[in-house]
C-alpha atoms as a PDB file:
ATOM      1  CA  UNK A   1     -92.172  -3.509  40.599  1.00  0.00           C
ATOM      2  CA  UNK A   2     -90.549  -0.841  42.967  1.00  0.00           C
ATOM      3  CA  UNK A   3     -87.366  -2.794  43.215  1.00  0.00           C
ATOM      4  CA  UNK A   4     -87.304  -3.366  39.593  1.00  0.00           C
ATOM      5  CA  UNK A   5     -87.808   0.131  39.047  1.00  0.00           C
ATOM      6  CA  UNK A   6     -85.102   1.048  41.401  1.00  0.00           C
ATOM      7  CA  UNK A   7     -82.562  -1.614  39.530  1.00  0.00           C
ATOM      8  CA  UNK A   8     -83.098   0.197  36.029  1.00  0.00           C
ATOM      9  CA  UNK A   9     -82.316   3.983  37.841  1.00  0.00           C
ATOM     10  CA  UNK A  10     -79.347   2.988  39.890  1.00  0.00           C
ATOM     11  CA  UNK A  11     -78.364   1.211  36.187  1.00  0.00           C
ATOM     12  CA  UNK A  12     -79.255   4.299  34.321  1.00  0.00           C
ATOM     13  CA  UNK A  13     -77.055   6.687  36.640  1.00  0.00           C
ATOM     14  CA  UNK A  14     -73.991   4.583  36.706  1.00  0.00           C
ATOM     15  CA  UNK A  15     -74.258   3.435  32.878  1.00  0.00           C
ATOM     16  CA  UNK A  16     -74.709   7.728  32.298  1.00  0.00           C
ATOM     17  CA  UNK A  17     -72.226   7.884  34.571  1.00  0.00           C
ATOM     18  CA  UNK A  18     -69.428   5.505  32.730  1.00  0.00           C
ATOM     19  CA  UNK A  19     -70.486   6.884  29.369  1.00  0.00           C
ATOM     20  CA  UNK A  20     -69.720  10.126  30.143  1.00  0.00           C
ATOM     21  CA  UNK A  21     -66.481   9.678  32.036  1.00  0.00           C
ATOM     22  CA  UNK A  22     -64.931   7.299  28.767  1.00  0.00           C
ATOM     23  CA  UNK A  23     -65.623   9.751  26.463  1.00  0.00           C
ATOM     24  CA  UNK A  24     -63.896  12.798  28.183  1.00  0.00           C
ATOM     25  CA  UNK A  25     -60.763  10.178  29.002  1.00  0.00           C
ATOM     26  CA  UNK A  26     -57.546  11.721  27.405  1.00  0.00           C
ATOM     27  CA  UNK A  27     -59.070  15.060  26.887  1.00  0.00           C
ATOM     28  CA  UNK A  28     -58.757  16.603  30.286  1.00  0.00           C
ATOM     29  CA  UNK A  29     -55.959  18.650  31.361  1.00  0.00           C
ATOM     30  CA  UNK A  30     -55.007  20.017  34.768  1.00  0.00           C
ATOM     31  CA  UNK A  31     -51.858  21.949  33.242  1.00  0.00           C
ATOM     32  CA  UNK A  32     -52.172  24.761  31.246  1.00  0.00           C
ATOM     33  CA  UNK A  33     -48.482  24.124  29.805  1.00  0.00           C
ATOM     34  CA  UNK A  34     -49.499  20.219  28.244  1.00  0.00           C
ATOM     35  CA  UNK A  35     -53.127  21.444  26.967  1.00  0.00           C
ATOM     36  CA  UNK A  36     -53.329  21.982  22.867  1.00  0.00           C
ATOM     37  CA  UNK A  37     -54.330  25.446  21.882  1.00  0.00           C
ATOM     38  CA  UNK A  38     -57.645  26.312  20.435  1.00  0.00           C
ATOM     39  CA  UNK A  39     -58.875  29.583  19.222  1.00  0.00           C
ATOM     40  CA  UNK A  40     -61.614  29.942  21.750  1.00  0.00           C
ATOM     41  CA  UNK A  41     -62.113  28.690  25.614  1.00  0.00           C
ATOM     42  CA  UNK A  42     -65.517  28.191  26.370  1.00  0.00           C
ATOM     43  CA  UNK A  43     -66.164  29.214  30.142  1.00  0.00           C
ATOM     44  CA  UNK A  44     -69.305  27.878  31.164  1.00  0.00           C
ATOM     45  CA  UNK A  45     -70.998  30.166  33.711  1.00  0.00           C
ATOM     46  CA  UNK A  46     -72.382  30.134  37.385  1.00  0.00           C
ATOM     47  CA  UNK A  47     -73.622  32.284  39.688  1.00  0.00           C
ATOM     48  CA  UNK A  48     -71.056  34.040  41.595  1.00  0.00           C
ATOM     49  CA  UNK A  49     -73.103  34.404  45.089  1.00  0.00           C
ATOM     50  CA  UNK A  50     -74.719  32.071  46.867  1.00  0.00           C
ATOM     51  CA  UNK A  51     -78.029  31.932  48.093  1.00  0.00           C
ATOM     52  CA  UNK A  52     -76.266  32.489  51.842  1.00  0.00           C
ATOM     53  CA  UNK A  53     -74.366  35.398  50.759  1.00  0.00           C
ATOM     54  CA  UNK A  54     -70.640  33.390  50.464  1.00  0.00           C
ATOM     55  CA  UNK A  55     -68.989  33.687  47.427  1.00  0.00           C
ATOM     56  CA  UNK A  56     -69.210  30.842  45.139  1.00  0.00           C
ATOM     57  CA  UNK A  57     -65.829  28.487  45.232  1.00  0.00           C
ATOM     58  CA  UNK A  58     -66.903  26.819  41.416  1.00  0.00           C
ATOM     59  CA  UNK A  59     -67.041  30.422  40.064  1.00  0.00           C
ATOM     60  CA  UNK A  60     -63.845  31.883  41.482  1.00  0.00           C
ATOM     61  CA  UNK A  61     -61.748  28.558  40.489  1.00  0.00           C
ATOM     62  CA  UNK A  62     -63.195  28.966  36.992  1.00  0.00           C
ATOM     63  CA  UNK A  63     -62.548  32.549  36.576  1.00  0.00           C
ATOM     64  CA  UNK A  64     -58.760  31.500  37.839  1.00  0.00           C
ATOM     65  CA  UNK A  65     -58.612  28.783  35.475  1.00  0.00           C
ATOM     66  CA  UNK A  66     -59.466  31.159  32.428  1.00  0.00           C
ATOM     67  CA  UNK A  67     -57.003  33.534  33.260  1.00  0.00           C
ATOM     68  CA  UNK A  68     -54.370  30.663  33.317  1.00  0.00           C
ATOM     69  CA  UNK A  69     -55.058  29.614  30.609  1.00  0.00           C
ATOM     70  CA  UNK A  70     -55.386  33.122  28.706  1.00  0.00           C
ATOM     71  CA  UNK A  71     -51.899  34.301  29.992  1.00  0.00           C
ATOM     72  CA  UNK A  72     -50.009  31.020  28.947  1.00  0.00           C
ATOM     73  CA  UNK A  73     -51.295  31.587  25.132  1.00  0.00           C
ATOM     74  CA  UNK A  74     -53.486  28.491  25.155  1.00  0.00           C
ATOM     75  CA  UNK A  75     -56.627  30.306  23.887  1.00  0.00           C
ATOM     76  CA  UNK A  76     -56.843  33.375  21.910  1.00  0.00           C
ATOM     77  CA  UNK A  77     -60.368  34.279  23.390  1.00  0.00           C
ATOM     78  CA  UNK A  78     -62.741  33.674  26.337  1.00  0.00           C
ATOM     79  CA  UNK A  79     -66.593  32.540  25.057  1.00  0.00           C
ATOM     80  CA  UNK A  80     -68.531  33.400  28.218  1.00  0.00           C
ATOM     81  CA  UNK A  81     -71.759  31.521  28.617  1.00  0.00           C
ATOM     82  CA  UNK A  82     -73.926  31.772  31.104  1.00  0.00           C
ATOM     83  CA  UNK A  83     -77.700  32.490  31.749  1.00  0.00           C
ATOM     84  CA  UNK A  84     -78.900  36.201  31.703  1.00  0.00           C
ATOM     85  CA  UNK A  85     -83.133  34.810  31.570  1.00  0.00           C
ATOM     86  CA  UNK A  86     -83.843  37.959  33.451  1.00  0.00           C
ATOM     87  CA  UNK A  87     -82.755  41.562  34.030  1.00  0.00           C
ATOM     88  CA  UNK A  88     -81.820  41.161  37.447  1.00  0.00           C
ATOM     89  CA  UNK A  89     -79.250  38.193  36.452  1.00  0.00           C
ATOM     90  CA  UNK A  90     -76.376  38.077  34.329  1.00  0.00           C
ATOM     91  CA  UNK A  91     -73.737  35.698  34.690  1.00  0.00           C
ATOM     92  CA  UNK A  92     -71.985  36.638  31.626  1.00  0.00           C
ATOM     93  CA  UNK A  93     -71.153  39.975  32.076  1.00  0.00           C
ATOM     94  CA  UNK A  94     -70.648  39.554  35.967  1.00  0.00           C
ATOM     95  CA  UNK A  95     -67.566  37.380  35.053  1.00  0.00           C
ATOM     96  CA  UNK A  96     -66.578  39.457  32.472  1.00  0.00           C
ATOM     97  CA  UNK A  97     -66.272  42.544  34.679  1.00  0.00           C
ATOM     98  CA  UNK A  98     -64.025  39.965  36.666  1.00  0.00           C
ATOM     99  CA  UNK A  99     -61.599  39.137  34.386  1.00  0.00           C
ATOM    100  CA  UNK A 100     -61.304  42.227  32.985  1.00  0.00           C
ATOM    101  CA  UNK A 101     -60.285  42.759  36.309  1.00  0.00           C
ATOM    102  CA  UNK A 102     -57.567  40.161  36.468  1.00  0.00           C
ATOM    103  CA  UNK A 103     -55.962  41.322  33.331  1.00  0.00           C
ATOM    104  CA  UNK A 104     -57.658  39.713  30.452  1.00  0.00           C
ATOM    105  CA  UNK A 105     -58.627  42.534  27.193  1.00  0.00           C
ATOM    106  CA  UNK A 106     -61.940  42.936  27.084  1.00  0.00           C
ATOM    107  CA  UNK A 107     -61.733  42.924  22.776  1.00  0.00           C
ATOM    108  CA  UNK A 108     -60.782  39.113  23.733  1.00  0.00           C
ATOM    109  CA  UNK A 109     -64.108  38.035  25.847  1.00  0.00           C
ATOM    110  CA  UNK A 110     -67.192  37.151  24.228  1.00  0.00           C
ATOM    111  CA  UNK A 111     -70.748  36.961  25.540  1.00  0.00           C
ATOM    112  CA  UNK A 112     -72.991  34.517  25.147  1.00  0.00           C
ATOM    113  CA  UNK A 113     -76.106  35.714  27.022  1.00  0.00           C
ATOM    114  CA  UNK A 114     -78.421  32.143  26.270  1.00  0.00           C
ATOM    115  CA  UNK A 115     -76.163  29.485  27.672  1.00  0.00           C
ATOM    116  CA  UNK A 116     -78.940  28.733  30.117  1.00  0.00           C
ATOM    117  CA  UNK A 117     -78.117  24.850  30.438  1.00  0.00           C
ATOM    118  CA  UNK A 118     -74.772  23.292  29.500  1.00  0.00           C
ATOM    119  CA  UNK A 119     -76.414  21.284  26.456  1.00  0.00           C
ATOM    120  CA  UNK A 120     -77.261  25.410  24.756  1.00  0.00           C
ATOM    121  CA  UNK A 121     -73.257  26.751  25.423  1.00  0.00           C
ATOM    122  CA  UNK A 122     -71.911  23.969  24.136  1.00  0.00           C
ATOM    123  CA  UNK A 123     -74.220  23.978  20.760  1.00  0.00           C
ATOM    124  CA  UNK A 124     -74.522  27.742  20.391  1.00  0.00           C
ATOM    125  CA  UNK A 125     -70.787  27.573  20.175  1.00  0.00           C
ATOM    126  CA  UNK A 126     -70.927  25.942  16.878  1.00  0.00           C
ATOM    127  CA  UNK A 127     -74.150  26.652  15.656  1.00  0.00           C
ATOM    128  CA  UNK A 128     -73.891  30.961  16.670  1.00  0.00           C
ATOM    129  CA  UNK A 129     -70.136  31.067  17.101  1.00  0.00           C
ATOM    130  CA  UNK A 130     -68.799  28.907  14.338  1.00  0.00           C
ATOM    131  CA  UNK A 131     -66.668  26.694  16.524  1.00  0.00           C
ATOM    132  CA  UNK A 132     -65.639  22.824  16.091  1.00  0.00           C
ATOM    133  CA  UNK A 133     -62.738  23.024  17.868  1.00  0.00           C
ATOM    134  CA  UNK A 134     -62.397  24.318  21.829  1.00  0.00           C
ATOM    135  CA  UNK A 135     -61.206  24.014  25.094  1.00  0.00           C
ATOM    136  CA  UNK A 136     -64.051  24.016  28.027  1.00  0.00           C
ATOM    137  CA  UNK A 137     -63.077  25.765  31.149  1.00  0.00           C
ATOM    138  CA  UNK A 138     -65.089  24.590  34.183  1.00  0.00           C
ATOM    139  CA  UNK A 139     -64.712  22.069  36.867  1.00  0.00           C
ATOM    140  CA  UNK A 140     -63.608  18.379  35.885  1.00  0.00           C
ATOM    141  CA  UNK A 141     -67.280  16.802  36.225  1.00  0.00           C
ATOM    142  CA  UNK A 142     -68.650  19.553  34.173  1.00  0.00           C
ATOM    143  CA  UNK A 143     -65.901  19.449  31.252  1.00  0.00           C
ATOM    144  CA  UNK A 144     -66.721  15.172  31.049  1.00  0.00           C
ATOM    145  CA  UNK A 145     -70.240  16.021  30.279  1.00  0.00           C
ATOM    146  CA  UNK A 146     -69.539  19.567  28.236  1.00  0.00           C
ATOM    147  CA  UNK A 147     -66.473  16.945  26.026  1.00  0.00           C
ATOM    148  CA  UNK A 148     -69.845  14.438  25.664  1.00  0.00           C
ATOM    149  CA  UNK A 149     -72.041  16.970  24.249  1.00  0.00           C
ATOM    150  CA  UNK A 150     -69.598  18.020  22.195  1.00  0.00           C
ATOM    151  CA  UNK A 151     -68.357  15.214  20.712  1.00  0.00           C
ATOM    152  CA  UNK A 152     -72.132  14.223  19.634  1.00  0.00           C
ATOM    153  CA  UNK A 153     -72.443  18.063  18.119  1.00  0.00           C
ATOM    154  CA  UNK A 154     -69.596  17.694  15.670  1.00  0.00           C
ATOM    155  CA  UNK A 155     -67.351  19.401  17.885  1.00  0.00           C
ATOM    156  CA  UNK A 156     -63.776  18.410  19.037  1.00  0.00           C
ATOM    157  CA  UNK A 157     -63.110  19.589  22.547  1.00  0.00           C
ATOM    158  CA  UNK A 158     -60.825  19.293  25.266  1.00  0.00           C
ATOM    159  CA  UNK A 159     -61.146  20.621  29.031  1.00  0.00           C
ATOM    160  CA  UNK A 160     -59.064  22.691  31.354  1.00  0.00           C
ATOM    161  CA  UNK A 161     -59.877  21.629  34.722  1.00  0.00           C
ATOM    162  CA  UNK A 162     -60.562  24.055  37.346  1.00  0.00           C
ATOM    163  CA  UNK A 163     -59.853  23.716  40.784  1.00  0.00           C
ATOM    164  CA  UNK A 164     -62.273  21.510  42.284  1.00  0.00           C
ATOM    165  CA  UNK A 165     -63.900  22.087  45.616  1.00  0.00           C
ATOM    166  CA  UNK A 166     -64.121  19.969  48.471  1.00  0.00           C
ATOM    167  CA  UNK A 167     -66.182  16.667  49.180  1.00  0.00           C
ATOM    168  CA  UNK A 168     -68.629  18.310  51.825  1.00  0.00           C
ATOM    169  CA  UNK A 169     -68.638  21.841  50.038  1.00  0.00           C
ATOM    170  CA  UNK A 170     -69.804  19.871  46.795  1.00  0.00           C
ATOM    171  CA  UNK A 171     -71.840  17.251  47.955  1.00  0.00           C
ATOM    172  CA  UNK A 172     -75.205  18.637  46.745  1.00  0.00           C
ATOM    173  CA  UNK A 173     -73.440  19.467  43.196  1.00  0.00           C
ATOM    174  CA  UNK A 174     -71.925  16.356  42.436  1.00  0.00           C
ATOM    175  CA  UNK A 175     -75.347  14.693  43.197  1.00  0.00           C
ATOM    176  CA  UNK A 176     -77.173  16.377  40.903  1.00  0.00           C
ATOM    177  CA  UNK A 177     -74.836  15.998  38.476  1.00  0.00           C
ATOM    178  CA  UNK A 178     -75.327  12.401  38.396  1.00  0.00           C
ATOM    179  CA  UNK A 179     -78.948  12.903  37.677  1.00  0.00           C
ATOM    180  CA  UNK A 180     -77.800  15.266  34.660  1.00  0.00           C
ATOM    181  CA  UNK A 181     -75.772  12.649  33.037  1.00  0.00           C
ATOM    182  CA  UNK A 182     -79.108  10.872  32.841  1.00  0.00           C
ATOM    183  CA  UNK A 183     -80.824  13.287  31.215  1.00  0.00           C
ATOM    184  CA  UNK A 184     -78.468  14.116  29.094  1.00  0.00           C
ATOM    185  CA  UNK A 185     -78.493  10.886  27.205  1.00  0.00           C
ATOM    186  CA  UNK A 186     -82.499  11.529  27.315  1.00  0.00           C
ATOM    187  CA  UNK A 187     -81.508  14.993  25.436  1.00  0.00           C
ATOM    188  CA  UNK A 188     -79.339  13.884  22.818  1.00  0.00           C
ATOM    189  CA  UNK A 189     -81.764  10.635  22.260  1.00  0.00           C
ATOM    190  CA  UNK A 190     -84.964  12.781  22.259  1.00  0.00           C
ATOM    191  CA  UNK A 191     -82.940  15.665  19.776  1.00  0.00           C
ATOM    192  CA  UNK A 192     -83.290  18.238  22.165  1.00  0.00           C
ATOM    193  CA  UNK A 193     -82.291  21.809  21.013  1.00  0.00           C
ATOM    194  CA  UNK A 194     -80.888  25.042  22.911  1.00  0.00           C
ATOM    195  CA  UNK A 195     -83.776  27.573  24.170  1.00  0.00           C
ATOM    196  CA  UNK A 196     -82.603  29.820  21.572  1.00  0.00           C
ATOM    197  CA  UNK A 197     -80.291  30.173  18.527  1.00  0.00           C
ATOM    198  CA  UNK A 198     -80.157  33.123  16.414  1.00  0.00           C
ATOM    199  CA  UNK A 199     -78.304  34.801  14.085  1.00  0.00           C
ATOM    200  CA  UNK A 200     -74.177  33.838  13.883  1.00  0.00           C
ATOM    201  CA  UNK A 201     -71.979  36.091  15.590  1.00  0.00           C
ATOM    202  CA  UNK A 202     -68.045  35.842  14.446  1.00  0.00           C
ATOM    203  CA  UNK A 203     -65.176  35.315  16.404  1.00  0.00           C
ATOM    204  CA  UNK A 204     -62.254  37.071  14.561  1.00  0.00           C
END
């Protein structure tokens, strides 16, 4: 029974795995001159320290990527979402403060204070922000399972990769992110919805 048990997983992963990978293909970009503009780039958030005190790499290449992508006219406005679950944590406006600082108008970045888990950003931005058309900024593995969700929200989407990190600095990340694939497809199969909605909130 183990082994069997151990077939179906390794099957589930790399099944999640393939799934999500084909139905990102063609809608990544690594350029900022070949990507299709969209009204709104949805930055999904992180934390920007690590538990050790170093900086963290995925949030600094993301807040890069957004500013590339600002600056070259490819998106009109920056959708932050990130988790701010408690009054000592706020991703959102932490990375607004930062690009701000790197030159982008703060009239032009927009909060989104309940995009706890990927699945909630990428829903809230249709169902709160009226979108059906974006660009995702984040890391390449993220945007293939961001272009997923969206595609089975009504939502067309593309992704702007950011800078990856390396292998070893990663390792833990792109682990787990295997196991979300899975449970992803549990998600969407099982209807799951984002903690919270709300009232809409338009992007003009």
């Amino acid at each position: 029974m183990a082994i069997i048990i151990a077939i179906l997983s390794l099957l589930s992963i790399f099944g999640a795995n393939w799934l999500v990978e084909h139905s990102a293909k063609d809608k990544l970009y690594n350029a900022s001159n070949e990507i299709p503009h969209n009204k709104v780039g949805l930055l999904l958030g992180t934390g920007k320290v690590l538990s050790n005190g170093h900086t963290n790499l995925y949030y600094t290449y993301r807040i890069e990527a957004a500013v590339r992508l600002y600056k070259a006219q490819k998106v009109d406005y920056i959708l932050v979402s990130g988790d701010n679950s408690r009054s000592t944590y706020d991703e959102p406006t932490t990375i607004k403060n930062d690009l701000i600082t790197k030159g982008i108008p703060a009239d032009k970045i927009i909060l989104d204070y309940a995009g706890f888990r990927t699945l909630d950003s990428v829903v809230r931005c249709k169902e709160i922000f009226g979108q059906t058309s974006i660009t995702v900024i984040s890391q390449q593995f993220h945007n293939e399972r961001a272009i997923y969700l969206a595609k089975h929200n009504g939502i067309t989407a593309v992704g702007y990769n950011a800078k990856d990190v390396s292998r070893r600095y990663g390792f833990k990340t792109k682990l787990r992110e295997r196991l979300a694939r899975v449970k992803l497809l549990l998600d969407l199969a099982f209807g799951k919805k984002p903690k919270f909605l709300g009232e809409p909130i338009e992007i003009k």
